[in-house]
N, C-alpha and C. Protein backbone atom coordinates (compact mmCIF):
# COMPACT_ATOMS: atom_id res chain seq x y z
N UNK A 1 91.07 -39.61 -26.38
CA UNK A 1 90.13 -39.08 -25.40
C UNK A 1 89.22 -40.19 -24.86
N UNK A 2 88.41 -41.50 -26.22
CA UNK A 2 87.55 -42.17 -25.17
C UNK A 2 88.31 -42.83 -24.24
N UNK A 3 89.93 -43.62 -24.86
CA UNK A 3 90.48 -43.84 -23.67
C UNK A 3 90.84 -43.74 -22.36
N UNK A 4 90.67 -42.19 -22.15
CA UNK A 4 91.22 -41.34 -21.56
C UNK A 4 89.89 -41.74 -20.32
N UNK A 5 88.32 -41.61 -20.67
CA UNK A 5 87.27 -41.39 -20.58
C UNK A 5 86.80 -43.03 -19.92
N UNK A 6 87.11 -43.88 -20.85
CA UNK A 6 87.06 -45.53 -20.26
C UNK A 6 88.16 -45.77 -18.85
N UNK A 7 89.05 -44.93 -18.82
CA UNK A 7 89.54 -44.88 -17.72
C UNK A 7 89.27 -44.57 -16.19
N UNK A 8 89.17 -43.18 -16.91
CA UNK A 8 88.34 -42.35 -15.65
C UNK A 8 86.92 -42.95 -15.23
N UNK A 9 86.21 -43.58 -16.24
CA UNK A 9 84.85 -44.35 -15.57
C UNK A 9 84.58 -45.66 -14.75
N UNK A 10 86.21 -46.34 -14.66
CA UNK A 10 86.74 -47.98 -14.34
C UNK A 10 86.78 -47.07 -12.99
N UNK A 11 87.55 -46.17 -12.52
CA UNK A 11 87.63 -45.61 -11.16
C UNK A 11 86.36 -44.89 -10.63
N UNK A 12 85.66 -44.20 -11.43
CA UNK A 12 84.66 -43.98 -11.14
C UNK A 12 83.65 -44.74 -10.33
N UNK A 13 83.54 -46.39 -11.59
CA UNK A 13 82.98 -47.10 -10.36
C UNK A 13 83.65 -48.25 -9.19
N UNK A 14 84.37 -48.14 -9.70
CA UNK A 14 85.39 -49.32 -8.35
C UNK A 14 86.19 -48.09 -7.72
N UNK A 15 86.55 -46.96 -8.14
CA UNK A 15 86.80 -46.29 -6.97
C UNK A 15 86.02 -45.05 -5.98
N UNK A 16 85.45 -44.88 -6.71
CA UNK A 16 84.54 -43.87 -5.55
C UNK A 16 82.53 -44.39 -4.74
N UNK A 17 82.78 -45.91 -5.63
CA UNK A 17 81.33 -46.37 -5.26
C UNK A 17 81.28 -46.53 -3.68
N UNK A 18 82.40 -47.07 -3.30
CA UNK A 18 82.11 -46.69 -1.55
C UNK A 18 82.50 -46.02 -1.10
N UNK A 19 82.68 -44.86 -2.06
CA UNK A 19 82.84 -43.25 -0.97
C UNK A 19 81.58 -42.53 -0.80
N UNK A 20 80.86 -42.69 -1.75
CA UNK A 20 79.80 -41.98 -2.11
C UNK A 20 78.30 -42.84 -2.28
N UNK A 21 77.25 -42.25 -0.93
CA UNK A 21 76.40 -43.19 -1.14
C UNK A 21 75.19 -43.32 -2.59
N UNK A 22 74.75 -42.39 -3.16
CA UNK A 22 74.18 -42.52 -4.18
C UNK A 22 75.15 -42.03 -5.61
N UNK A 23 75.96 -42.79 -5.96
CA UNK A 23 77.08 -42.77 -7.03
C UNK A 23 75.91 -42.11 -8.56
N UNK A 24 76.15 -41.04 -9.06
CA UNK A 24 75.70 -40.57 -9.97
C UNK A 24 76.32 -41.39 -11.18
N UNK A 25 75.39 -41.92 -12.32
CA UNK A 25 75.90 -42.36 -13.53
C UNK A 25 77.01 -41.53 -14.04
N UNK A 26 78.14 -42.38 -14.39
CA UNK A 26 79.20 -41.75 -15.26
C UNK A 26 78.75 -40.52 -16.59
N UNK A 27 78.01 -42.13 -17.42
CA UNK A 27 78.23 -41.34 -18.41
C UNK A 27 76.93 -39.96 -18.39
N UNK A 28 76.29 -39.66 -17.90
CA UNK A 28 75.00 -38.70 -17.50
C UNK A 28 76.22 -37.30 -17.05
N UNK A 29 76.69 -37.94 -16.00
CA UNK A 29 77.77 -36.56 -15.45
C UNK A 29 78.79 -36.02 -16.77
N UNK A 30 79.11 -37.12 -17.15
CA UNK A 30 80.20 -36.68 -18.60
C UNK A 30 79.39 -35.79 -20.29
N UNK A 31 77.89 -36.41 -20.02
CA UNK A 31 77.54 -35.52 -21.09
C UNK A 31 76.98 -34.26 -20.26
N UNK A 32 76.53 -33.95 -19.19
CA UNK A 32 76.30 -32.64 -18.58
C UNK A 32 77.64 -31.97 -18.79
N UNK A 33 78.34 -32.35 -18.17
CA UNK A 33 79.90 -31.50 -18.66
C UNK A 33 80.22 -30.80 -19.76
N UNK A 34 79.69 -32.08 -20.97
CA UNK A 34 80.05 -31.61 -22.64
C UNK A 34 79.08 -30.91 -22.71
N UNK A 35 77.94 -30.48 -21.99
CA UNK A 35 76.69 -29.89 -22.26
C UNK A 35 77.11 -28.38 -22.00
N UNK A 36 77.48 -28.16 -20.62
CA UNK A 36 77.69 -27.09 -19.75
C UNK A 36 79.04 -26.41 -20.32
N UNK A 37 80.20 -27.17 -21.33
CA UNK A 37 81.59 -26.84 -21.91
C UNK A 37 80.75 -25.95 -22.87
N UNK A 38 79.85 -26.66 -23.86
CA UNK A 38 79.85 -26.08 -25.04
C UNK A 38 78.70 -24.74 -24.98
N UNK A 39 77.59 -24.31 -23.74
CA UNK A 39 77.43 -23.61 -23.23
C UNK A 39 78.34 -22.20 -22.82
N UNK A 40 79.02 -22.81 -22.30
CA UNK A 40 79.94 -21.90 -21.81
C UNK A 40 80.76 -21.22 -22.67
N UNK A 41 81.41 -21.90 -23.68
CA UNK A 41 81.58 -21.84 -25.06
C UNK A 41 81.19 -20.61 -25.87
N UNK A 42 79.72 -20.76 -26.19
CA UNK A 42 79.20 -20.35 -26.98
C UNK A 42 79.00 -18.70 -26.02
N UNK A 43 78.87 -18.69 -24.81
CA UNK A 43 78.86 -17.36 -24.34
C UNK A 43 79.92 -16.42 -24.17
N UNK A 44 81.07 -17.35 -24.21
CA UNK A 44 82.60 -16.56 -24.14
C UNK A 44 82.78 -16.10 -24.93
N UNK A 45 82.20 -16.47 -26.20
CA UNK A 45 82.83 -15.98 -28.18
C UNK A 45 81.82 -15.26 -28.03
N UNK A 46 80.65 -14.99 -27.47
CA UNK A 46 79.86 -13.88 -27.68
C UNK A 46 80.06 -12.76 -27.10
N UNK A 47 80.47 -13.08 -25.96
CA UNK A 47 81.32 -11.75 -25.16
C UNK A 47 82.33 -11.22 -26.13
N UNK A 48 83.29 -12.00 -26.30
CA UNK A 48 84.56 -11.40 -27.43
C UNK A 48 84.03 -10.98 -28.37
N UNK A 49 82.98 -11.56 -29.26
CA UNK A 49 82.87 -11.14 -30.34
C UNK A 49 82.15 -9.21 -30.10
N UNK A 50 81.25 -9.15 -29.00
CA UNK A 50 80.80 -7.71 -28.59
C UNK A 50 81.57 -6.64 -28.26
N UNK A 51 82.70 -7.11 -27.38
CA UNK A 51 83.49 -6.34 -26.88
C UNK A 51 84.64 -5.14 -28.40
């Protein structure tokens, strides 16, 4: 996975830095993600677990 992750962040900044004028930090966007996964997470098993 970090491989996976050191990858996707080499394009991140050599490939989308001149697409995009204020380029958001990699790794900031990648822990919001793991933030918002395990969020999301935790509300799905609570649904199942009610139902």
């Amino acid at each position: 996975m970090d491989a996976m992750l050191n990858e996707a962040k080499g394009f991140w900044e050599v490939g989308l830095k001149h697409l995009v004028k204020e380029l958001p930090d990699f790794d900031l966007v990648i822990d919001e993600l793991r933030h918002g996964f395990r969020e999301s997470s935790v509300v799905n098993s609570t649904k199942r677990s009610n139902s």
